[in-house]
C-alpha atoms as a PDB file:
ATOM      1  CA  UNK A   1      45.371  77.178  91.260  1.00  0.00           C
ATOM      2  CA  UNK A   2      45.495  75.874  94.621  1.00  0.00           C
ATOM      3  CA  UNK A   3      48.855  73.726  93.540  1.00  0.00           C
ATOM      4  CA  UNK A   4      50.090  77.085  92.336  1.00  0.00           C
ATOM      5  CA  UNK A   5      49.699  79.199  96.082  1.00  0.00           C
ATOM      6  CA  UNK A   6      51.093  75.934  97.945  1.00  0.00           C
ATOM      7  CA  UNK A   7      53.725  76.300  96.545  1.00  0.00           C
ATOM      8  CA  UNK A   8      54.641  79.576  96.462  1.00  0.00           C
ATOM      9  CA  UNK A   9      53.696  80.036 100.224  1.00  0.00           C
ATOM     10  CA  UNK A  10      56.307  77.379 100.570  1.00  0.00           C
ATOM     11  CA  UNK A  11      58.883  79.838  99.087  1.00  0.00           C
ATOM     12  CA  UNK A  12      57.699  82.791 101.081  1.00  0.00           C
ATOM     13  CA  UNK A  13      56.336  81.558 104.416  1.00  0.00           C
ATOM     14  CA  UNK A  14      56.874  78.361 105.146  1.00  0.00           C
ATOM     15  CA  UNK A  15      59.708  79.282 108.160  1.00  0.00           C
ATOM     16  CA  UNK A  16      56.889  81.678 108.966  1.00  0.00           C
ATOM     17  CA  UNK A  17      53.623  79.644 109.710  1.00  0.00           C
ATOM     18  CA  UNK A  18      52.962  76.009 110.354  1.00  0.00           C
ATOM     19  CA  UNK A  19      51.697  74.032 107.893  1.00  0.00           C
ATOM     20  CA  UNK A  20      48.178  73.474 109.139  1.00  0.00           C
ATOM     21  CA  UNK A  21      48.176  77.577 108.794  1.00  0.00           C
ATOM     22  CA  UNK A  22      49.601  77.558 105.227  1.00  0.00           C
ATOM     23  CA  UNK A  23      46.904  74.556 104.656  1.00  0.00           C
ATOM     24  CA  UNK A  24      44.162  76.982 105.465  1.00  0.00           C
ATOM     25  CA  UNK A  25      45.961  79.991 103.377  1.00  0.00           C
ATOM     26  CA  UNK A  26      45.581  77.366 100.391  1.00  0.00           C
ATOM     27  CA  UNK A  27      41.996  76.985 100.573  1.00  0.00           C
ATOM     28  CA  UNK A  28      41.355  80.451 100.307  1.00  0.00           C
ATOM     29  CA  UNK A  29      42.198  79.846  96.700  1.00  0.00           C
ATOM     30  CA  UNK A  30      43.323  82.996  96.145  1.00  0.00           C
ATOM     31  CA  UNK A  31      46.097  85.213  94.363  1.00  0.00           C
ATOM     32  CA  UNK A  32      45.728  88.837  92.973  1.00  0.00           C
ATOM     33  CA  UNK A  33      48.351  91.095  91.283  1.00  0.00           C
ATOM     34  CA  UNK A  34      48.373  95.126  91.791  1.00  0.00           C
ATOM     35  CA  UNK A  35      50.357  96.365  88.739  1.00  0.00           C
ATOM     36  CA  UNK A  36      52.630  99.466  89.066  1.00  0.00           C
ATOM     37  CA  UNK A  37      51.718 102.710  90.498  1.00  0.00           C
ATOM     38  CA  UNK A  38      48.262 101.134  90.972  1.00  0.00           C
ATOM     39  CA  UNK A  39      45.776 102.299  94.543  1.00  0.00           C
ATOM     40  CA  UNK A  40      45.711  99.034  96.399  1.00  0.00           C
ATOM     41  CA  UNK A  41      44.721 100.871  99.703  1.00  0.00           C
ATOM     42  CA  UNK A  42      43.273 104.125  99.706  1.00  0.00           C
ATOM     43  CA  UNK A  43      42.607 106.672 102.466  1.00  0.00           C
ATOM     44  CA  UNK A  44      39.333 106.299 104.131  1.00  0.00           C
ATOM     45  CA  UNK A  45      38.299 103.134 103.000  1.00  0.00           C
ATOM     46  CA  UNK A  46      37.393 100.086 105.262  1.00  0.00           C
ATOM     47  CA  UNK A  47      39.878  97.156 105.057  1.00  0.00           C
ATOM     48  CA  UNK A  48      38.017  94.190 103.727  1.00  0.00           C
ATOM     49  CA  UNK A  49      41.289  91.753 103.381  1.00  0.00           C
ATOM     50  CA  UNK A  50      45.065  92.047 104.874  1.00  0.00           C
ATOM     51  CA  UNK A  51      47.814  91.337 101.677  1.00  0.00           C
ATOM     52  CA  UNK A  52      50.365  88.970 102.462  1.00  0.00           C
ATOM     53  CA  UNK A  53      52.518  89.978  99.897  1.00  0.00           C
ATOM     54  CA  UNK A  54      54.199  87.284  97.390  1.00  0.00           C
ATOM     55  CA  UNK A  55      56.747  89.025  95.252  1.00  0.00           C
ATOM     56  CA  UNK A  56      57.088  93.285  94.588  1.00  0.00           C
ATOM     57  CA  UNK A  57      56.681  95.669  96.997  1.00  0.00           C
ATOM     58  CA  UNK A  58      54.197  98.340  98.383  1.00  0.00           C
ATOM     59  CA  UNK A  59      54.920 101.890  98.841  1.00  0.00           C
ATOM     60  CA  UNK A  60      52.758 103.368 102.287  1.00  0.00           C
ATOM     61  CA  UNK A  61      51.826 106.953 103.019  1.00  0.00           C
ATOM     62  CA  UNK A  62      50.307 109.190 105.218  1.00  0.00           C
ATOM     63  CA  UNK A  63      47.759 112.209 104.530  1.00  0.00           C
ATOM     64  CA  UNK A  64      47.892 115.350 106.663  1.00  0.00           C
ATOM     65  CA  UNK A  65      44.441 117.421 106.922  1.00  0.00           C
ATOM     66  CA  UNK A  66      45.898 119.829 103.973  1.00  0.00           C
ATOM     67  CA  UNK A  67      46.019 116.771 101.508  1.00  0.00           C
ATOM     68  CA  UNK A  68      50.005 116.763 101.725  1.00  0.00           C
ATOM     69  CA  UNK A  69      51.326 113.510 101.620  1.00  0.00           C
ATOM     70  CA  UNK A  70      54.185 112.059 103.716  1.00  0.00           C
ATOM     71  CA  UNK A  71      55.886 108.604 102.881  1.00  0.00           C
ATOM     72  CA  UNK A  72      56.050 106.156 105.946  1.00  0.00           C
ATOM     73  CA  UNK A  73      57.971 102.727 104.772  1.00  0.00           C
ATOM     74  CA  UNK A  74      58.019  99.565 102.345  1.00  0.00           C
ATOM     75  CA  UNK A  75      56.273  96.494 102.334  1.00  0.00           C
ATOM     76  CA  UNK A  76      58.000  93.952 100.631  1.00  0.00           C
ATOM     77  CA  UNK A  77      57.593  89.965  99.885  1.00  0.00           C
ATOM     78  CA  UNK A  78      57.040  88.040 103.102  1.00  0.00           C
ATOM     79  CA  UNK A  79      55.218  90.998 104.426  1.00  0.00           C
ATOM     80  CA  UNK A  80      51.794  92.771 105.188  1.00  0.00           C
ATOM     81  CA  UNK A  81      50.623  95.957 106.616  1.00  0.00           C
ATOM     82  CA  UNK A  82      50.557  97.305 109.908  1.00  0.00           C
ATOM     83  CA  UNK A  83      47.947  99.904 109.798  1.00  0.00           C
ATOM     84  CA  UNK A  84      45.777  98.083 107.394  1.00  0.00           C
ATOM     85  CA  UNK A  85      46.189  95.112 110.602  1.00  0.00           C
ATOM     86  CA  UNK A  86      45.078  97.613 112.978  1.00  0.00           C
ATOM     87  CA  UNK A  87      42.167  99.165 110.897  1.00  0.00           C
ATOM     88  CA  UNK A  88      41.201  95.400 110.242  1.00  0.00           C
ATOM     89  CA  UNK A  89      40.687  94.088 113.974  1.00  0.00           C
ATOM     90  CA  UNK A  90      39.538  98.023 114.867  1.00  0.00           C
ATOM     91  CA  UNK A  91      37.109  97.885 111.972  1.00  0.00           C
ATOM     92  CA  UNK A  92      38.207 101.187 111.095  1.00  0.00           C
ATOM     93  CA  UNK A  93      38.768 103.034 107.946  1.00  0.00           C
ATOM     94  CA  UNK A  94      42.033 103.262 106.459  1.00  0.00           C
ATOM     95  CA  UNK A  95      44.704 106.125 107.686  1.00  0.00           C
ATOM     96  CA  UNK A  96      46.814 105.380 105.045  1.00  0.00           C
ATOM     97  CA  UNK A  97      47.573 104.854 101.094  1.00  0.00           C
ATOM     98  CA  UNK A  98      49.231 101.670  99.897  1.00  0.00           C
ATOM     99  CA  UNK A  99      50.466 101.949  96.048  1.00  0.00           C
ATOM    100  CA  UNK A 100      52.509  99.803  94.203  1.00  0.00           C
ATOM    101  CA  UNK A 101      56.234 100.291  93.538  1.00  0.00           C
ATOM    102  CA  UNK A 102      56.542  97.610  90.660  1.00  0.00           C
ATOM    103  CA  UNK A 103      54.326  94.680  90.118  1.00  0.00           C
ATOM    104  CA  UNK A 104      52.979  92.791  93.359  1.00  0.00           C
ATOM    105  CA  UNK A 105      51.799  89.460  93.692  1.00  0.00           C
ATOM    106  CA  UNK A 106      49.776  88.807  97.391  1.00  0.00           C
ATOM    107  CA  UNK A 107      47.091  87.244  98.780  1.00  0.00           C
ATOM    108  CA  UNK A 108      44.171  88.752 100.101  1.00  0.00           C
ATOM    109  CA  UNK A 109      43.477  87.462 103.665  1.00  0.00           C
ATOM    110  CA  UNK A 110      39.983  88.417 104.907  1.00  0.00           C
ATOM    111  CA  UNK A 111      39.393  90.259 107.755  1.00  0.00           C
ATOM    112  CA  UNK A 112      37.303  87.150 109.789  1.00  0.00           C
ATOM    113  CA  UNK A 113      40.387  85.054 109.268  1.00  0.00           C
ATOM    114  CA  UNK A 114      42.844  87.456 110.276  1.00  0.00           C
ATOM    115  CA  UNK A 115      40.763  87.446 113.757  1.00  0.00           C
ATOM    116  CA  UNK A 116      40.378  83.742 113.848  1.00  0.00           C
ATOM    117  CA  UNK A 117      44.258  83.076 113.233  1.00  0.00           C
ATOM    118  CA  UNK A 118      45.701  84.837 116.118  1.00  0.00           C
ATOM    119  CA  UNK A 119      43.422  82.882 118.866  1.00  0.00           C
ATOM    120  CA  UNK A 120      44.236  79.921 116.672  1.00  0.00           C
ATOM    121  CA  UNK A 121      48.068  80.128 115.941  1.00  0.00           C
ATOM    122  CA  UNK A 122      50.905  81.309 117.439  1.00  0.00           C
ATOM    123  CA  UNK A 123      52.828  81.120 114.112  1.00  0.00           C
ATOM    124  CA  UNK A 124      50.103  83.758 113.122  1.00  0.00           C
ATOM    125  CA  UNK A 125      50.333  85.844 116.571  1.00  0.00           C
ATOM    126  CA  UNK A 126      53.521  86.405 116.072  1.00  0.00           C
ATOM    127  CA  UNK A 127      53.753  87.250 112.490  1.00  0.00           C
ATOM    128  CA  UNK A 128      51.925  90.221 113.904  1.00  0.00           C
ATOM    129  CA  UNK A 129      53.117  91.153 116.403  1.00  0.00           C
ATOM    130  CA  UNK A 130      56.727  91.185 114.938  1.00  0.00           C
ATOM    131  CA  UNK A 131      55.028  93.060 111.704  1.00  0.00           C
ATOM    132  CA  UNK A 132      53.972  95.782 114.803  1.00  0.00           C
ATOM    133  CA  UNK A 133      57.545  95.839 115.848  1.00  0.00           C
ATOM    134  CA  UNK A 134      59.247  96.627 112.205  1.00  0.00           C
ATOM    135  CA  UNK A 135      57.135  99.065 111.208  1.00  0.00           C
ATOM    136  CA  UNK A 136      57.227 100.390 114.587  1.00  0.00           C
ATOM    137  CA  UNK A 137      60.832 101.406 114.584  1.00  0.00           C
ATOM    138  CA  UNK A 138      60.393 102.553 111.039  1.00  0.00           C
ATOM    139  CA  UNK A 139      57.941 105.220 111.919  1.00  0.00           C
ATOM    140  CA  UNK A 140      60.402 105.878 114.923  1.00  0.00           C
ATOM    141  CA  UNK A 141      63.298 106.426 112.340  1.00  0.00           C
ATOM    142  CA  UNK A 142      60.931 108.499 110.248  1.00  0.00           C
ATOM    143  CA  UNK A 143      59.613 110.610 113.056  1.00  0.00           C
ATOM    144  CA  UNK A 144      63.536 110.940 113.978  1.00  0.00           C
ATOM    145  CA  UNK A 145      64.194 112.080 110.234  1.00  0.00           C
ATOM    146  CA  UNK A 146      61.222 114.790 109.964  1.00  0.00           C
ATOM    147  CA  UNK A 147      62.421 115.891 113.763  1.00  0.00           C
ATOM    148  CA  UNK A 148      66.065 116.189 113.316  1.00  0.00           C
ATOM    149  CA  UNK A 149      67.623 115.304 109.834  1.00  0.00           C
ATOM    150  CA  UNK A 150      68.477 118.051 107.730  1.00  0.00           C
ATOM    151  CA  UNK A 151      66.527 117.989 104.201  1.00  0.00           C
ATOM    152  CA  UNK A 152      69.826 117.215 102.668  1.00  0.00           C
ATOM    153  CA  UNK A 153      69.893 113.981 104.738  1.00  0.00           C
ATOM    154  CA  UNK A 154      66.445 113.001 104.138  1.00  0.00           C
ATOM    155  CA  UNK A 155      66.572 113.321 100.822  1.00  0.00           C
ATOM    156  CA  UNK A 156      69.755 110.828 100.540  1.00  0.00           C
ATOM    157  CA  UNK A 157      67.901 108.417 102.663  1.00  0.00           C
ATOM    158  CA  UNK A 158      64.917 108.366 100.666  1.00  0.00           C
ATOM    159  CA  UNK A 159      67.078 107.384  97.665  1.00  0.00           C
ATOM    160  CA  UNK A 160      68.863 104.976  99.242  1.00  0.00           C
ATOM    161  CA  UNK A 161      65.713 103.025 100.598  1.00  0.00           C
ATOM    162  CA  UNK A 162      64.222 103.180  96.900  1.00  0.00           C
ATOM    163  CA  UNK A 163      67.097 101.677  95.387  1.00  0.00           C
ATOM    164  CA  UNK A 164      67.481  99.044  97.804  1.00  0.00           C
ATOM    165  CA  UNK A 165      63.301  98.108  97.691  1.00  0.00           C
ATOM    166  CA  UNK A 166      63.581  98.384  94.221  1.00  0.00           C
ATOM    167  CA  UNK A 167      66.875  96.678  93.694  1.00  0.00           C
ATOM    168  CA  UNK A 168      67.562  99.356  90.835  1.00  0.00           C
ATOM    169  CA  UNK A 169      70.092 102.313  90.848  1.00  0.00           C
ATOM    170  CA  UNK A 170      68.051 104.020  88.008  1.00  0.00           C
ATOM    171  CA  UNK A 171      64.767 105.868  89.341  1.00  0.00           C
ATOM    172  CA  UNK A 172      61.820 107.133  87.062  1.00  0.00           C
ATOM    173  CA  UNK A 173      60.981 109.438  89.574  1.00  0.00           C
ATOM    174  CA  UNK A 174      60.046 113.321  89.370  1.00  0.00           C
ATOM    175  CA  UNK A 175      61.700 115.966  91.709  1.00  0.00           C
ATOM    176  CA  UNK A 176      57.861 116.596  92.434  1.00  0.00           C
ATOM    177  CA  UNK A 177      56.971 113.006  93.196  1.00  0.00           C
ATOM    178  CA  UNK A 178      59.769 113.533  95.738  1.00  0.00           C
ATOM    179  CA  UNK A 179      59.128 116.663  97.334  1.00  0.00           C
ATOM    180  CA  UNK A 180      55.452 115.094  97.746  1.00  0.00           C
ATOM    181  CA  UNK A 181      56.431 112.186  99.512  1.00  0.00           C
ATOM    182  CA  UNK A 182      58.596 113.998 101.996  1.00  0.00           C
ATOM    183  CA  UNK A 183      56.707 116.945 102.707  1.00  0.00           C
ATOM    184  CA  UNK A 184      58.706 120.119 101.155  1.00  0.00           C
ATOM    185  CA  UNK A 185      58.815 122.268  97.704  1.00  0.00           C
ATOM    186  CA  UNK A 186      59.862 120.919  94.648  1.00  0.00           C
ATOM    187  CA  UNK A 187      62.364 123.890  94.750  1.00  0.00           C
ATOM    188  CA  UNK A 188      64.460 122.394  97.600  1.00  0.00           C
ATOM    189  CA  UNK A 189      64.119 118.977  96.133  1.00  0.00           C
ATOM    190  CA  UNK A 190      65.718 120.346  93.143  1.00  0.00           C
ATOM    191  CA  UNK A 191      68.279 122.638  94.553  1.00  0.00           C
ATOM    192  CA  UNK A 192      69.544 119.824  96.873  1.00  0.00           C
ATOM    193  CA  UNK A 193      69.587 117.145  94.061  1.00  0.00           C
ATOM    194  CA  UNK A 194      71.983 119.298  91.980  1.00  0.00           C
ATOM    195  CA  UNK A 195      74.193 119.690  94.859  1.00  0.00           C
ATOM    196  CA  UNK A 196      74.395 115.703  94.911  1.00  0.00           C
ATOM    197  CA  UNK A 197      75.061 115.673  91.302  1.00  0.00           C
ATOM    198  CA  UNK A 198      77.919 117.946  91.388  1.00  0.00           C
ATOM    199  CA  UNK A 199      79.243 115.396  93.885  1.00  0.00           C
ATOM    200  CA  UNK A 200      79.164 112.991  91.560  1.00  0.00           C
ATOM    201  CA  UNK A 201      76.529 110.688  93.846  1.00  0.00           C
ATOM    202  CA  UNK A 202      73.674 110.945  91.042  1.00  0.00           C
ATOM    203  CA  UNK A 203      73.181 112.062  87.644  1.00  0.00           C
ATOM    204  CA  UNK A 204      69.919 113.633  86.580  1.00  0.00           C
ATOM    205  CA  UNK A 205      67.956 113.777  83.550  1.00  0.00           C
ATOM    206  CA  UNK A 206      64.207 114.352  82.836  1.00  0.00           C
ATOM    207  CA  UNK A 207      62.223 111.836  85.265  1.00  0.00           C
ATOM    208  CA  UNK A 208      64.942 110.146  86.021  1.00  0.00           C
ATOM    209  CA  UNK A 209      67.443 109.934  88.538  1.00  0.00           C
ATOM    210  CA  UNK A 210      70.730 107.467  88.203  1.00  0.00           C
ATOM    211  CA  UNK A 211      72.492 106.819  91.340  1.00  0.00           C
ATOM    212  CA  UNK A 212      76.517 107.335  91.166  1.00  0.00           C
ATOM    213  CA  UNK A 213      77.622 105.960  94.141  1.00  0.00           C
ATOM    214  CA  UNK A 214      77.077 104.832  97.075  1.00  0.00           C
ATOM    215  CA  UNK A 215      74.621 107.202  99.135  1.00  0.00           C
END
């Protein structure tokens, strides 16, 4: 097993971290898999581990008070979370939902080693501190979209970024699923998808949503 995560660390991280670092990754011994559309964070519970993801991707939201849902960004291989970072050296509980986009592959890092690596290596300090930065802008951008994109807009850009995370121009994805994730009535969602279809950028069918052309 141990043979297994050296090597794959190798593949994902080893421009990352120094090898004493990936040496102590190792000996966790560790690698779990979250399968598709599967809860690996959920609101309101404590952080116990940070994922440093492998291969796949995770999909992160954000719960207003009403229980309506807002998507924030992607995690993807060579990755981890932000806010589940934060909750994990605040010993907080979580603000936000993880689930998974396709099958993931990561390793759970526990929350004592995630404290002991950034006194002990600057490889590690500033894998987090540039994983503060990304996801930074990206709620910038977001906060920019909700503020002063038109729905029309937001709705191509959410499209885009799930084809390019997913690497696939054919979506099993509901108009509902949609309107969730960006805060607005499946009516709109609808009405504005059509309108993209009769310009020949997507096709529609049930659950499913083929992109065209380029968005």
């Amino acid at each position: 097993m141990n043979q297994d995560i050296e090597s794959i660390l190798k593949i994902r991280y080893s421009g990352v971290f120094e090898s004493k670092l990936l040496n102590e990754i190792v000996q966790l011994g560790k690698i779990r898999t979250c399968h598709t559309g599967e809860e690996l964070i959920s609101y309101g519970s404590y952080i116990t581990f940070l994922p440093l993801l492998i291969n796949g991707s995770l999909r992160v939201l954000r719960e207003d008070g009403q229980g309506n849902e807002l998507f924030m960004y992607y995690l993807n291989s060579g990755e981890t979370c932000a806010m589940s970072l934060t909750c994990c050296l605040n010993q907080r509980q979580s603000m936000v939902k993880a689930i998974c986009e396709e099958e993931t592959i990561f390793i759970p890092v526990p929350i004592e080693r995630v404290e002991h690596w950034m006194k002990e290596y600057s490889s590690w300090k500033q894998f987090v501190m540039l994983t503060y930065q990304k996801r930074f802008e990206e709620l910038i951008n977001t906060i920019d979209s909700i503020a002063f994109a038109k729905m029309d807009d937001r709705i191509i850009d959410y499209l885009r970024k799930k084809t390019e995370n997913l690497k696939n121009y054919d979506l099993q994805i509901t108009h509902q699923e949609i309107a969730d994730e960006l805060n607005t009535s499946r009516e709109v969602v609808s009405r504005l998808l059509k309108h993209l279809e009769r310009d020949g950028k997507i096709k529609l069918s049930r659950n499913r949503i083929m992109i065209q052309s380029a968005l």
